[in-house]
N, C-alpha and C. Protein backbone atom coordinates (compact mmCIF):
# COMPACT_ATOMS: atom_id res chain seq x y z
N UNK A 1 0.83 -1.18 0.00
CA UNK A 1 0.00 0.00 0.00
C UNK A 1 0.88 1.25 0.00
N UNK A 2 0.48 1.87 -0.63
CA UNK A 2 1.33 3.40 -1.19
C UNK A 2 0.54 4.40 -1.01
N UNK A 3 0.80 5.72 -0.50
CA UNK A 3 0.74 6.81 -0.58
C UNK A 3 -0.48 7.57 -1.19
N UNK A 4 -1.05 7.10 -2.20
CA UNK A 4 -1.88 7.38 -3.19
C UNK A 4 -2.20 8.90 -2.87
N UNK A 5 -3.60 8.82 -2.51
CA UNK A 5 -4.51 10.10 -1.52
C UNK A 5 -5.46 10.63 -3.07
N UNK A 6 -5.16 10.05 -4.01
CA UNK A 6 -5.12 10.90 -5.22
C UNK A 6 -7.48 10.22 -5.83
N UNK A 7 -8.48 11.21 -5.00
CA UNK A 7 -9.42 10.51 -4.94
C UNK A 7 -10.14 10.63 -6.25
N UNK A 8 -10.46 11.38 -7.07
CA UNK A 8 -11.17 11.67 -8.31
C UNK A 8 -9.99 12.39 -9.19
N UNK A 9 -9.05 11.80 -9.36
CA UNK A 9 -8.17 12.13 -10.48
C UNK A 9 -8.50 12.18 -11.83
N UNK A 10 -8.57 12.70 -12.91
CA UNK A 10 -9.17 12.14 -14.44
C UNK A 10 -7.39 11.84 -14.63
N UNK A 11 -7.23 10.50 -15.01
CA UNK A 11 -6.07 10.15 -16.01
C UNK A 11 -5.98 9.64 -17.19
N UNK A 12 -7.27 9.65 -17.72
CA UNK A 12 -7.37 9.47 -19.05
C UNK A 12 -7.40 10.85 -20.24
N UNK A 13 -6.62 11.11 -21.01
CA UNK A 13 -5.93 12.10 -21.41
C UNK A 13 -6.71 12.40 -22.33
N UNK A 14 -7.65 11.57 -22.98
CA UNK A 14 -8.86 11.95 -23.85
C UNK A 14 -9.90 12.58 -23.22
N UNK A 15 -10.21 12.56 -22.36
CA UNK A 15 -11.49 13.25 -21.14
C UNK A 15 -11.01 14.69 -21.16
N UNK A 16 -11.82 15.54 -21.10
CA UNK A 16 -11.82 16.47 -20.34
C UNK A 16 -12.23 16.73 -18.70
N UNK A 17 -11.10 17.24 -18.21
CA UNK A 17 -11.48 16.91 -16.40
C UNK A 17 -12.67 18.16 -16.07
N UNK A 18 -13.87 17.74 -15.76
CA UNK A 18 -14.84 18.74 -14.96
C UNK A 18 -14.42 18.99 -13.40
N UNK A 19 -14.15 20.26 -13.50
CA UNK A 19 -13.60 20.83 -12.42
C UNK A 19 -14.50 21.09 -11.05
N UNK A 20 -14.44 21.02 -9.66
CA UNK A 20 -15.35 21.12 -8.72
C UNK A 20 -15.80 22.13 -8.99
N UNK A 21 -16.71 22.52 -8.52
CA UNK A 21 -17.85 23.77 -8.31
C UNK A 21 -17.26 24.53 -6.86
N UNK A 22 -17.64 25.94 -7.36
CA UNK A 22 -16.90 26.77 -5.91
C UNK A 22 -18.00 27.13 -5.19
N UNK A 23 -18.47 27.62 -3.93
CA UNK A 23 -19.37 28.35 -3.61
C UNK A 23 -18.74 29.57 -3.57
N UNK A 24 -19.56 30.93 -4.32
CA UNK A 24 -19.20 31.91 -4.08
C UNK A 24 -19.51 32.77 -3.28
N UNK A 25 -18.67 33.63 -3.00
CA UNK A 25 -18.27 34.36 -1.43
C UNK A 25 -18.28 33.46 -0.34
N UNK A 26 -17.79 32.41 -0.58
CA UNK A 26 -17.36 31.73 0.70
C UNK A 26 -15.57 31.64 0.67
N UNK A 27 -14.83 32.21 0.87
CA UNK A 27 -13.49 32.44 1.09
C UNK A 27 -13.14 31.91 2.69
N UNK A 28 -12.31 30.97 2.61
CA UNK A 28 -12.07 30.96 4.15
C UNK A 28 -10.42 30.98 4.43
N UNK A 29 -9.84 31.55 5.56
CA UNK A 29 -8.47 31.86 5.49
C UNK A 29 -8.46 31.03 6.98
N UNK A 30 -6.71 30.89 6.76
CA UNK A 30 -6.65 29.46 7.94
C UNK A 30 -5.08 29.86 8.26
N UNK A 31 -4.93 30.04 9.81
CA UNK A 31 -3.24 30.62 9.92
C UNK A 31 -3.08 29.66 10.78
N UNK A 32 -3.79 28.41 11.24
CA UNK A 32 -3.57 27.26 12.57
C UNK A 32 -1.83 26.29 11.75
N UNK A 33 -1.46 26.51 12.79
CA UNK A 33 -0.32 25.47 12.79
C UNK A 33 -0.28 24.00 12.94
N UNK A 34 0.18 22.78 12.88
CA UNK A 34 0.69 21.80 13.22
C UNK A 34 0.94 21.41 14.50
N UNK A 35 -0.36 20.81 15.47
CA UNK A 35 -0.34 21.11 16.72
C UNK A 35 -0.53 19.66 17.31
N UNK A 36 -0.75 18.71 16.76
CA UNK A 36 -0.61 17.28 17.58
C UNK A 36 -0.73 16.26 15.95
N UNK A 37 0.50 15.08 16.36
CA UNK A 37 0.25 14.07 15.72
C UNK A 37 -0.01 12.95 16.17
N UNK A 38 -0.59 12.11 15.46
CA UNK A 38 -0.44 10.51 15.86
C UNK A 38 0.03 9.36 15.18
N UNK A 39 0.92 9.15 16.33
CA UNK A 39 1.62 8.03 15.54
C UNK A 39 1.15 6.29 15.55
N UNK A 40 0.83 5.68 14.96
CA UNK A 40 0.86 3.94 15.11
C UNK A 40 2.22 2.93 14.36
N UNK A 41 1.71 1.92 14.46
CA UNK A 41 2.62 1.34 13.42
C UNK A 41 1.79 1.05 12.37
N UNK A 42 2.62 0.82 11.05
CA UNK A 42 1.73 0.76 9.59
C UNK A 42 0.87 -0.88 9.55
N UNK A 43 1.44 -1.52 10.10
CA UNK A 43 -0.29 -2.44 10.08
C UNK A 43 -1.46 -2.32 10.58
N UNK A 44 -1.53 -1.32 11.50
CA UNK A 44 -3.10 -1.37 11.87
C UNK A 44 -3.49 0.59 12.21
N UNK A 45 -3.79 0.44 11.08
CA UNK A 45 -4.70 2.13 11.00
C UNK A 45 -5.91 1.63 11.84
N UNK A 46 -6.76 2.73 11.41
CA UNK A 46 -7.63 3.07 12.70
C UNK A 46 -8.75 2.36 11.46
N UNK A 47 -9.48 1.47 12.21
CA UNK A 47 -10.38 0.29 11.76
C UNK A 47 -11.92 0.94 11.39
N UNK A 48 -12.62 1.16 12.68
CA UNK A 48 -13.96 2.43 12.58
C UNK A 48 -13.79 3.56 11.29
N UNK A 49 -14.91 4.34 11.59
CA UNK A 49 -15.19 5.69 10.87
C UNK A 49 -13.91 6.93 11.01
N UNK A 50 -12.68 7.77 10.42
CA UNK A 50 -12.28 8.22 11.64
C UNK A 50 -12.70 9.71 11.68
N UNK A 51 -14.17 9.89 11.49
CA UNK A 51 -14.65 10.88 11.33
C UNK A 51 -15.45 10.27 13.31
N UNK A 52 -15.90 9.58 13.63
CA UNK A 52 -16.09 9.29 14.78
C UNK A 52 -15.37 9.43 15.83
N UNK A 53 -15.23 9.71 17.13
CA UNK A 53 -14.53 9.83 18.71
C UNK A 53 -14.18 8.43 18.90
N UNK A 54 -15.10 7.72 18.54
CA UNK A 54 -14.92 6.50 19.23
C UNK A 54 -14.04 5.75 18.55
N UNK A 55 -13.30 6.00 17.44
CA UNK A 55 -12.43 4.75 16.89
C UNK A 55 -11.45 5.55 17.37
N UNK A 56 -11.01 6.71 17.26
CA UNK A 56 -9.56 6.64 18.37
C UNK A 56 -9.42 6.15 19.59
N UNK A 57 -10.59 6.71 20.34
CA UNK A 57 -10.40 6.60 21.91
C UNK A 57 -10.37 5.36 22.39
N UNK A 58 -10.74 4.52 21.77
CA UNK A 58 -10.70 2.72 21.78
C UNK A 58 -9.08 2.80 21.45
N UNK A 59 -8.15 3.50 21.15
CA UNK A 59 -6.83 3.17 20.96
C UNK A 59 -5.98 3.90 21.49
N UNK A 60 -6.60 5.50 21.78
CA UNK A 60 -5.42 6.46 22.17
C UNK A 60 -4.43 6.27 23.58
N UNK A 61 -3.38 5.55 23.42
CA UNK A 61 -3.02 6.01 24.80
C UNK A 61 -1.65 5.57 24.61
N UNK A 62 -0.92 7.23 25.61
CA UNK A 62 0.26 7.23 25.04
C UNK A 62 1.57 6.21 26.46
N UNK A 63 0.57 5.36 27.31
CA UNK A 63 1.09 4.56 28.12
C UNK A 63 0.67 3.04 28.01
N UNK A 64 0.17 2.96 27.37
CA UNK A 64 0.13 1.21 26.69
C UNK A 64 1.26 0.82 26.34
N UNK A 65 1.64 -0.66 27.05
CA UNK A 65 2.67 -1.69 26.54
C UNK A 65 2.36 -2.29 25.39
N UNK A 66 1.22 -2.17 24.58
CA UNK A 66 0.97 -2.57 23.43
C UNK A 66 0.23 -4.15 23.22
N UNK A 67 0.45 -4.33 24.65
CA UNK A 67 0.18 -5.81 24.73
C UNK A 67 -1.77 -6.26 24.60
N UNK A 68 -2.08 -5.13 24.69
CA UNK A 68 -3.71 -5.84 24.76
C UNK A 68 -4.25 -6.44 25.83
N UNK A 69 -3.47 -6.73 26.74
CA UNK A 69 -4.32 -7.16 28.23
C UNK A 69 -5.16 -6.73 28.38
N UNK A 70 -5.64 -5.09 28.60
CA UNK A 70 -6.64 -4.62 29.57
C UNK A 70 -6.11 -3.66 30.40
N UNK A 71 -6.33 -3.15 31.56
CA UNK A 71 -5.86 -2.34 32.40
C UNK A 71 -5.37 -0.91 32.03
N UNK A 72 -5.74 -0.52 30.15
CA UNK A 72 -5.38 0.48 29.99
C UNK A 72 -3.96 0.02 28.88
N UNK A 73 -4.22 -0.88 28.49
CA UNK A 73 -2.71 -1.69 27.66
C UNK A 73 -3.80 -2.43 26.69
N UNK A 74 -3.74 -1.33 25.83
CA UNK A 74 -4.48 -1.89 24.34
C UNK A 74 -3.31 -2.08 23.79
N UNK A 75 -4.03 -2.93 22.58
CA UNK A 75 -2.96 -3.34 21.33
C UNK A 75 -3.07 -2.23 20.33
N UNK A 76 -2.13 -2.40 19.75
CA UNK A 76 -1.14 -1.49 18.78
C UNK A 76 -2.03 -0.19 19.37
N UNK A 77 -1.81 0.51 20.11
CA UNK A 77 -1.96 1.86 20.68
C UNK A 77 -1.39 3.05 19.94
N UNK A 78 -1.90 3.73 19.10
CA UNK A 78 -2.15 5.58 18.75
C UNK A 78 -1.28 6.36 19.77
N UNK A 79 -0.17 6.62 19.75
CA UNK A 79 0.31 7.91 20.72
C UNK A 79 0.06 9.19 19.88
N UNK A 80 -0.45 9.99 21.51
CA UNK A 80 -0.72 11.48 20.63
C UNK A 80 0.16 12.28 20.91
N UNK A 81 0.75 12.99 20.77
CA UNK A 81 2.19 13.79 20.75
C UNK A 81 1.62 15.42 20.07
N UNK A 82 1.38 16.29 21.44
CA UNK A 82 0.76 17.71 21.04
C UNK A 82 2.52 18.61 20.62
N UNK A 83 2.55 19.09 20.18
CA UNK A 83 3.57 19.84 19.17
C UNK A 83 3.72 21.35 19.07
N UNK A 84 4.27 22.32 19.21
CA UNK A 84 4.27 23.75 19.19
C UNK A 84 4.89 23.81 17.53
N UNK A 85 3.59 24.68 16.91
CA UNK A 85 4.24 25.31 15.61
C UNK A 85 5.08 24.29 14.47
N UNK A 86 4.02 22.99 14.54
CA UNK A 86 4.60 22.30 13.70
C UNK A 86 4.63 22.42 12.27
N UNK A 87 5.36 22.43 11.26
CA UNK A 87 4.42 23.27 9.67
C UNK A 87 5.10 22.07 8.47
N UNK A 88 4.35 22.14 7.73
CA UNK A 88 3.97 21.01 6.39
C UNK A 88 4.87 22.01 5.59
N UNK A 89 5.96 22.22 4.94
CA UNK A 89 6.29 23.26 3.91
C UNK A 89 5.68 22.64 2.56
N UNK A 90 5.69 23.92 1.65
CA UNK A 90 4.87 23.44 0.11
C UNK A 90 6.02 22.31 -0.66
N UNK A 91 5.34 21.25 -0.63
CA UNK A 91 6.04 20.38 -1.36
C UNK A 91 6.25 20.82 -3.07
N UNK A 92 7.30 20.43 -4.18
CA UNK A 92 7.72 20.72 -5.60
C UNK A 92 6.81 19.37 -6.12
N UNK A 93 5.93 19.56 -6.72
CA UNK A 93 4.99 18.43 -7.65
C UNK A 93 5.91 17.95 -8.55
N UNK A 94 5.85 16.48 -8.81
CA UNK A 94 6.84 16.04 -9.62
C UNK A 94 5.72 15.57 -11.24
N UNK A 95 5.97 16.08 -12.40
CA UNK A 95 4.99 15.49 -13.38
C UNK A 95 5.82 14.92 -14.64
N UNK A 96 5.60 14.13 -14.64
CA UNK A 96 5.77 13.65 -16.16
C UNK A 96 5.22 13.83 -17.64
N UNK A 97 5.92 14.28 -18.64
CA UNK A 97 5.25 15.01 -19.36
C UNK A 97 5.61 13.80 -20.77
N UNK A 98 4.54 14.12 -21.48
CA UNK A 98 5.02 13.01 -22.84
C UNK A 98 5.94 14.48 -24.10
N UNK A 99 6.50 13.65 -24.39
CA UNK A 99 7.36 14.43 -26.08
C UNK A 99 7.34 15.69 -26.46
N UNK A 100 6.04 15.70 -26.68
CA UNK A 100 5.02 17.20 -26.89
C UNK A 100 4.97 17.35 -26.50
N UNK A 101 4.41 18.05 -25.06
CA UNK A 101 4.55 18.63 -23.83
C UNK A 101 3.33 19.27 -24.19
N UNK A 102 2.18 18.23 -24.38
CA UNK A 102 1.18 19.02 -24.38
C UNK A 102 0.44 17.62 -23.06
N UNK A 103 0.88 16.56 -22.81
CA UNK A 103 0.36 16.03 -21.69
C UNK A 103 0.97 15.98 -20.24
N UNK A 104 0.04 15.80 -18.89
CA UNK A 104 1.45 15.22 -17.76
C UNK A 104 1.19 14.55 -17.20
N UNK A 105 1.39 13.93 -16.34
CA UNK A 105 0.78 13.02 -15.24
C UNK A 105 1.40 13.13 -14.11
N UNK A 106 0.72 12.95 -12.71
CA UNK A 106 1.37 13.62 -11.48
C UNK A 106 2.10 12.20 -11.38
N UNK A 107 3.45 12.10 -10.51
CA UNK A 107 4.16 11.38 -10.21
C UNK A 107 4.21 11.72 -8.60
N UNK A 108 5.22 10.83 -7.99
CA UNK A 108 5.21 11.09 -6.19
C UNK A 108 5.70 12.00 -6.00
N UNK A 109 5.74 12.89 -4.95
CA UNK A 109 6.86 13.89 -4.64
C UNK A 109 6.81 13.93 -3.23
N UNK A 110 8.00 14.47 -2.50
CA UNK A 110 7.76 14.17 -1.19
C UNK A 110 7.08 15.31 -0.21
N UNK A 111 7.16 14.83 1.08
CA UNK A 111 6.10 15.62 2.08
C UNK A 111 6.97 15.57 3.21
N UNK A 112 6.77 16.72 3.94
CA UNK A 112 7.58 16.71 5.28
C UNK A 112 7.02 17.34 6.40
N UNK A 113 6.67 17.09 7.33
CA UNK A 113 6.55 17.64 8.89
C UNK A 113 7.51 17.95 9.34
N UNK A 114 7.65 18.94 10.05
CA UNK A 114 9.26 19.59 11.12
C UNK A 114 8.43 20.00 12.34
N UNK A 115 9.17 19.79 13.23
CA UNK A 115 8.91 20.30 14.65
C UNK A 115 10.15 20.63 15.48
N UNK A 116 10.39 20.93 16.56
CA UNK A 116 10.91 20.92 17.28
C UNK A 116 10.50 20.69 18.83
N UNK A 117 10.98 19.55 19.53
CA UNK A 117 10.31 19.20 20.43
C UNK A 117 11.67 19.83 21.66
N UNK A 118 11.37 20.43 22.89
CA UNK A 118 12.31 20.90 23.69
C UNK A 118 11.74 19.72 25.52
N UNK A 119 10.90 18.68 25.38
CA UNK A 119 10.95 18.40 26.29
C UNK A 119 12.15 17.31 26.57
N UNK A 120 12.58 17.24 27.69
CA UNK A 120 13.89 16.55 27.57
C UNK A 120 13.22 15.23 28.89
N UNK A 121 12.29 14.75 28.77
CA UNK A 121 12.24 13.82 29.70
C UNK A 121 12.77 12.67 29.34
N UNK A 122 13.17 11.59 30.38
CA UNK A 122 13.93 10.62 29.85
C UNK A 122 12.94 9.51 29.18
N UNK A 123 10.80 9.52 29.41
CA UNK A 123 10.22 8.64 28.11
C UNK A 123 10.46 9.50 26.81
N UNK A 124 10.39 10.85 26.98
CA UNK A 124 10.41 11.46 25.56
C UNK A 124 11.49 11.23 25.43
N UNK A 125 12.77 11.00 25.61
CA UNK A 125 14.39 10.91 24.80
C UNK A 125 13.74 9.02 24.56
N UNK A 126 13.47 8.25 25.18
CA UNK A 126 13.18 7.12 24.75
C UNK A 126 12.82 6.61 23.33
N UNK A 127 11.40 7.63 23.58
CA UNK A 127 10.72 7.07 22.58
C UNK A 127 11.21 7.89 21.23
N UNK A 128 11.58 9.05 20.88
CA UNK A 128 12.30 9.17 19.91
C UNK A 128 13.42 8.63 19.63
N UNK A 129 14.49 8.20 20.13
CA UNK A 129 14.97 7.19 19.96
C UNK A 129 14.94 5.76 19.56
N UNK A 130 14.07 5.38 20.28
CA UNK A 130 13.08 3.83 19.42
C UNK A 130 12.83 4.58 17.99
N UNK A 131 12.68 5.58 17.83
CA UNK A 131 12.19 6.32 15.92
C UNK A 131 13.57 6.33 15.42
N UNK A 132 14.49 6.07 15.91
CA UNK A 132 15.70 6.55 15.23
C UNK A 132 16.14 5.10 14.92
N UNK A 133 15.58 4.28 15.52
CA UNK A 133 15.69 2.66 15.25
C UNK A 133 15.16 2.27 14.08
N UNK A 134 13.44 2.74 14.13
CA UNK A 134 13.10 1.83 13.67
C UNK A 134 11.79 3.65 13.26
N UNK A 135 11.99 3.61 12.15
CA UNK A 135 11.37 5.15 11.77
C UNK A 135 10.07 4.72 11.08
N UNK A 136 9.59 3.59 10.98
CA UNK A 136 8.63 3.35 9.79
C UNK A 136 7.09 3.41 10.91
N UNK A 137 6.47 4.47 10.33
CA UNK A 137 5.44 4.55 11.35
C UNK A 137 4.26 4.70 10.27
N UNK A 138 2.68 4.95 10.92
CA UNK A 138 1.49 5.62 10.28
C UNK A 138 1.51 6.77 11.04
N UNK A 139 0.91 7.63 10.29
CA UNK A 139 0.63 9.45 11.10
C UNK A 139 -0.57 10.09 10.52
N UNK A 140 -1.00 10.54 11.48
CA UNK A 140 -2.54 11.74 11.76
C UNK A 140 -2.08 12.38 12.03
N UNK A 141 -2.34 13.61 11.59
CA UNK A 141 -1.83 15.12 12.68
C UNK A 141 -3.16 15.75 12.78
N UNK A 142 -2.96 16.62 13.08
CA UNK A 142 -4.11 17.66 13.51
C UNK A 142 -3.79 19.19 12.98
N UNK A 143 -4.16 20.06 12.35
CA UNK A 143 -4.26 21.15 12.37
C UNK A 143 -5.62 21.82 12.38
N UNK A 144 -5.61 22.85 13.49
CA UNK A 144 -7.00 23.66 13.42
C UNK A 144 -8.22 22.86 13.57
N UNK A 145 -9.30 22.92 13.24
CA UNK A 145 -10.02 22.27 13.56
C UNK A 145 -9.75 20.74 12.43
N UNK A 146 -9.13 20.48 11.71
CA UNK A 146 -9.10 19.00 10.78
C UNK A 146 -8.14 18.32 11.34
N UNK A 147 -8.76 17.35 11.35
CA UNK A 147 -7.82 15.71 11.00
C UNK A 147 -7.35 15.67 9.79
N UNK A 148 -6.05 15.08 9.56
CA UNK A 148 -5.27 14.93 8.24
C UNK A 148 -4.73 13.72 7.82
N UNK A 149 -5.14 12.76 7.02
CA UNK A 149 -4.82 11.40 6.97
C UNK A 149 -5.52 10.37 6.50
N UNK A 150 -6.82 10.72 5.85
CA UNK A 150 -7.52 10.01 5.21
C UNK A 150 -7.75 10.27 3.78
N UNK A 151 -8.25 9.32 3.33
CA UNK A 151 -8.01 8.76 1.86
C UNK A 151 -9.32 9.50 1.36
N UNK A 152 -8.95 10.38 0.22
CA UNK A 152 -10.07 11.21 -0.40
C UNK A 152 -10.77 10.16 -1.33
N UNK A 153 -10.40 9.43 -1.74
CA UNK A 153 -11.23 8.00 -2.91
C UNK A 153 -12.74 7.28 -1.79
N UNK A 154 -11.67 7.22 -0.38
CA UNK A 154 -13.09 6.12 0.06
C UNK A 154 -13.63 6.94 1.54
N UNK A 155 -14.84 5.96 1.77
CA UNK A 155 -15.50 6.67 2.88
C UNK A 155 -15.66 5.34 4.02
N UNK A 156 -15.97 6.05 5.27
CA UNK A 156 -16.20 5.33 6.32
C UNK A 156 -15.10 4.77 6.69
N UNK A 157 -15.37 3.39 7.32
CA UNK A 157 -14.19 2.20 7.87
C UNK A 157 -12.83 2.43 6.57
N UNK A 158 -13.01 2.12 5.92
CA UNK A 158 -12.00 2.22 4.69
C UNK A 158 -10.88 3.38 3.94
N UNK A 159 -11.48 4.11 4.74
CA UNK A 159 -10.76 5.55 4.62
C UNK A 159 -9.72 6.04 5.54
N UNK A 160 -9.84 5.71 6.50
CA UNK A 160 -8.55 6.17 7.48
C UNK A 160 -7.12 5.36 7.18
N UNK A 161 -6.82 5.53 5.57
CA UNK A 161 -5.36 4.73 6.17
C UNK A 161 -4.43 5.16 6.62
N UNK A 162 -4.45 6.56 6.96
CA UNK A 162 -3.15 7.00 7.35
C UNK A 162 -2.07 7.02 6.43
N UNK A 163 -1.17 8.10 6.87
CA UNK A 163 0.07 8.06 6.12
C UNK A 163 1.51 7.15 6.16
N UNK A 164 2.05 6.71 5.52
CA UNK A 164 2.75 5.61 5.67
C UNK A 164 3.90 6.54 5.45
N UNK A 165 5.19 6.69 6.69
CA UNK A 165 6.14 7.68 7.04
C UNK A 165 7.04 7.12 7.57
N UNK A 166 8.69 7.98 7.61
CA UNK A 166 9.53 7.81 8.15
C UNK A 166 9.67 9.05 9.22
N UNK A 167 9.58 8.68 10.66
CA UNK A 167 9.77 9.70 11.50
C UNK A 167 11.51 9.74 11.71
N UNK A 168 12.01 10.73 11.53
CA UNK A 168 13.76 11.36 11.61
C UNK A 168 13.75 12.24 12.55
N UNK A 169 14.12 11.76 13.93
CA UNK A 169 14.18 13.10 15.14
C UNK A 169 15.81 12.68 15.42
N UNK A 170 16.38 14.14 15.16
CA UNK A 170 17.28 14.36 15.57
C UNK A 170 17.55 14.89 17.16
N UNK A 171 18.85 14.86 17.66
CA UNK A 171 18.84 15.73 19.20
C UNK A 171 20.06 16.64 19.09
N UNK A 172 19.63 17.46 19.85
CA UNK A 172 21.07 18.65 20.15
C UNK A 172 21.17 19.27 21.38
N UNK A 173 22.25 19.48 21.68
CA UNK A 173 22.52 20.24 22.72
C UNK A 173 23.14 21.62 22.60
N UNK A 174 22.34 22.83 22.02
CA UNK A 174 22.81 24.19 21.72
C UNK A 174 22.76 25.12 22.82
N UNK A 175 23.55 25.25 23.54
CA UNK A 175 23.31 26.23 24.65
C UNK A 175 23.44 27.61 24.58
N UNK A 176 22.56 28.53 24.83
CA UNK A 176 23.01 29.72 24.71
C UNK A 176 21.08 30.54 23.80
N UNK A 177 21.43 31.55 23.36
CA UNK A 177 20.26 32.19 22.66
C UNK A 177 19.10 31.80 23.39
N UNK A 178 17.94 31.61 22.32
CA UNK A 178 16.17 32.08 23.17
C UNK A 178 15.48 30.54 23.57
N UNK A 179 16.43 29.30 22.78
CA UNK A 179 15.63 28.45 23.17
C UNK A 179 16.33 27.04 24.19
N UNK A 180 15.56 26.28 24.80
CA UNK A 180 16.36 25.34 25.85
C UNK A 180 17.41 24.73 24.85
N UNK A 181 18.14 24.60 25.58
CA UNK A 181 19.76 23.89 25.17
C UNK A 181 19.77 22.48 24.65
N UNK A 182 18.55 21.74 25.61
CA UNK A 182 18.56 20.68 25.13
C UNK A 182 17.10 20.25 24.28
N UNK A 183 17.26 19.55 23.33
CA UNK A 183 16.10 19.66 22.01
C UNK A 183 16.34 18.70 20.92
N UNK A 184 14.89 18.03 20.89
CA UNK A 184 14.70 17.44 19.12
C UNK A 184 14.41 17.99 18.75
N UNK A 185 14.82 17.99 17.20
CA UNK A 185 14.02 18.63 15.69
C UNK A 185 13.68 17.47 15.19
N UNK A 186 12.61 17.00 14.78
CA UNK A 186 11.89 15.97 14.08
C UNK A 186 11.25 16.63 12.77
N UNK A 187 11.86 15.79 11.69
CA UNK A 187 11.18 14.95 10.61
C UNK A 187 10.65 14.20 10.17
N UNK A 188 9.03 14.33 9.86
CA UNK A 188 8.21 12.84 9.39
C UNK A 188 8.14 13.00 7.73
N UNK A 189 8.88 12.01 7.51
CA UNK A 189 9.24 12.29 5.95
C UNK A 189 7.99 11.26 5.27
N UNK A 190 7.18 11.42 3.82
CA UNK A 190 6.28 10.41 3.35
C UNK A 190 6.50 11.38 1.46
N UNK A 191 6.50 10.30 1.00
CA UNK A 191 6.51 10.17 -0.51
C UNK A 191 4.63 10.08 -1.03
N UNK A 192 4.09 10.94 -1.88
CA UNK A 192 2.93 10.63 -1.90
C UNK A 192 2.51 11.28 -3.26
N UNK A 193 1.34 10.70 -4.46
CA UNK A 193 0.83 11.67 -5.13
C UNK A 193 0.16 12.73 -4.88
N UNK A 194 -0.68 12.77 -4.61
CA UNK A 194 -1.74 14.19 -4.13
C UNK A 194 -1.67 14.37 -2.88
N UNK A 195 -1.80 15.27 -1.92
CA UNK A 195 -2.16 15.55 -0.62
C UNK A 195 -2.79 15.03 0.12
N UNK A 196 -2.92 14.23 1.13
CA UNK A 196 -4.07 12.98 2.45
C UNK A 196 -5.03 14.12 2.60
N UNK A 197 -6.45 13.63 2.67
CA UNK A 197 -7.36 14.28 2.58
C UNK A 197 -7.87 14.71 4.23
N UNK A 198 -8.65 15.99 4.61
CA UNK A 198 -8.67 16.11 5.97
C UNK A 198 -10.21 15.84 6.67
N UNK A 199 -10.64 15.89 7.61
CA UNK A 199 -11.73 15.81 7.79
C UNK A 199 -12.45 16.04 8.92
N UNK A 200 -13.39 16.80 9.83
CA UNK A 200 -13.53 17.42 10.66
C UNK A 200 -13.04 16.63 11.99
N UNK A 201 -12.04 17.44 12.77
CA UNK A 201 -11.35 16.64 14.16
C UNK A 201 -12.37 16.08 14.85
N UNK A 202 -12.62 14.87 15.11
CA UNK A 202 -13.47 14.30 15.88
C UNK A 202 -13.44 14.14 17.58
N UNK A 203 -11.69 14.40 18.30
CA UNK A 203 -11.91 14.94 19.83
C UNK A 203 -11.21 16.28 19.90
């Protein structure tokens, strides 16, 4: 499973693509940042609706052994990880063009999350570390009021697959100037055609 996101594409080059419909004077402007993600591992996205409360909260918890017992230790457990000023920069579209250069077709191009995380506890140095092991994760984030991570092609149960990513957190120790000395900068790197589709935050 790949990246796709790509839901009503026309790729047949004989069609003409009918373009969405706008509503007019509805303009909406959006300055919210990159303020919590979630991470799983890539076999098990979120199963339910994830337009619903209830298919996360059946998973969220960022102190599960993963084991599924009970007691608050679900299996494959969602950590949520809230974030200061996290930002998506504009990814370069990659297209392929035929001879003539009168056709193209979108190809992958990549996507990146940056943060900087300054808590220095010894689970947070942990668990980014386990990412520096082993980086292959799924991710939801959150900005503003949307969820970000579902598949614009399908609906319901079938739609939440999440993004399939490499999380890259680096650490440093810079002492001096405006911010703590000690600090990750994290990268969630993902290769994808079109943009993961968003959909109203459900907690």
């Amino acid at each position: 499973m790949t990246n796709a996101f790509c839901g009503d594409c026309v790729d047949d080059y004989c069609v003409d693509a009918v373009l969405p419909a706008l509503e007019p004077a509805c303009e909406v402007s959006n300055d919210e940042a990159i303020t919590e993600i979630f991470l799983t591992d890539q076999g098990h996205p979120i199963v339910g609706d994830p337009t619903l409360a209830a298919s996360w909260t059946a998973r969220l918890s960022n102190t599960s052994d993963g084991s599924g017992t009970g007691d608050g230790n679900v299996a494959h457990p969602i950590r949520s990880i809230e974030i200061v000023d996290g930002q998506k920069p504009v990814p370069t579209l990659n297209y392929k063009k035929n001879l003539r250069g009168t056709q193209a077709r979108l190809g992958k191009s990549t996507r990146t999350i940056t943060f900087v995380d300054d808590d220095d506890s010894d689970a947070k140095y942990k668990m980014w570390l386990a990412y520096q092991c082993n980086p292959n994760a799924l991710l939801y984030y959150r900005s503003g009021k949307h969820f970000y991570g579902k598949d614009a092609s399908k609906t319901g149960a079938g739609s939440a697959v999440g993004i399939r990513c490499a999380v890259k957190p680096t650490y440093g120790i810079v002492p001096g100037g405006t911010d703590m000395a000690h600090r990750w900068t994290v990268t969630i790197e993902w290769d994808a055609t079109c943009e993961e589709d968003r959909f109203d935050a459900p907690l």
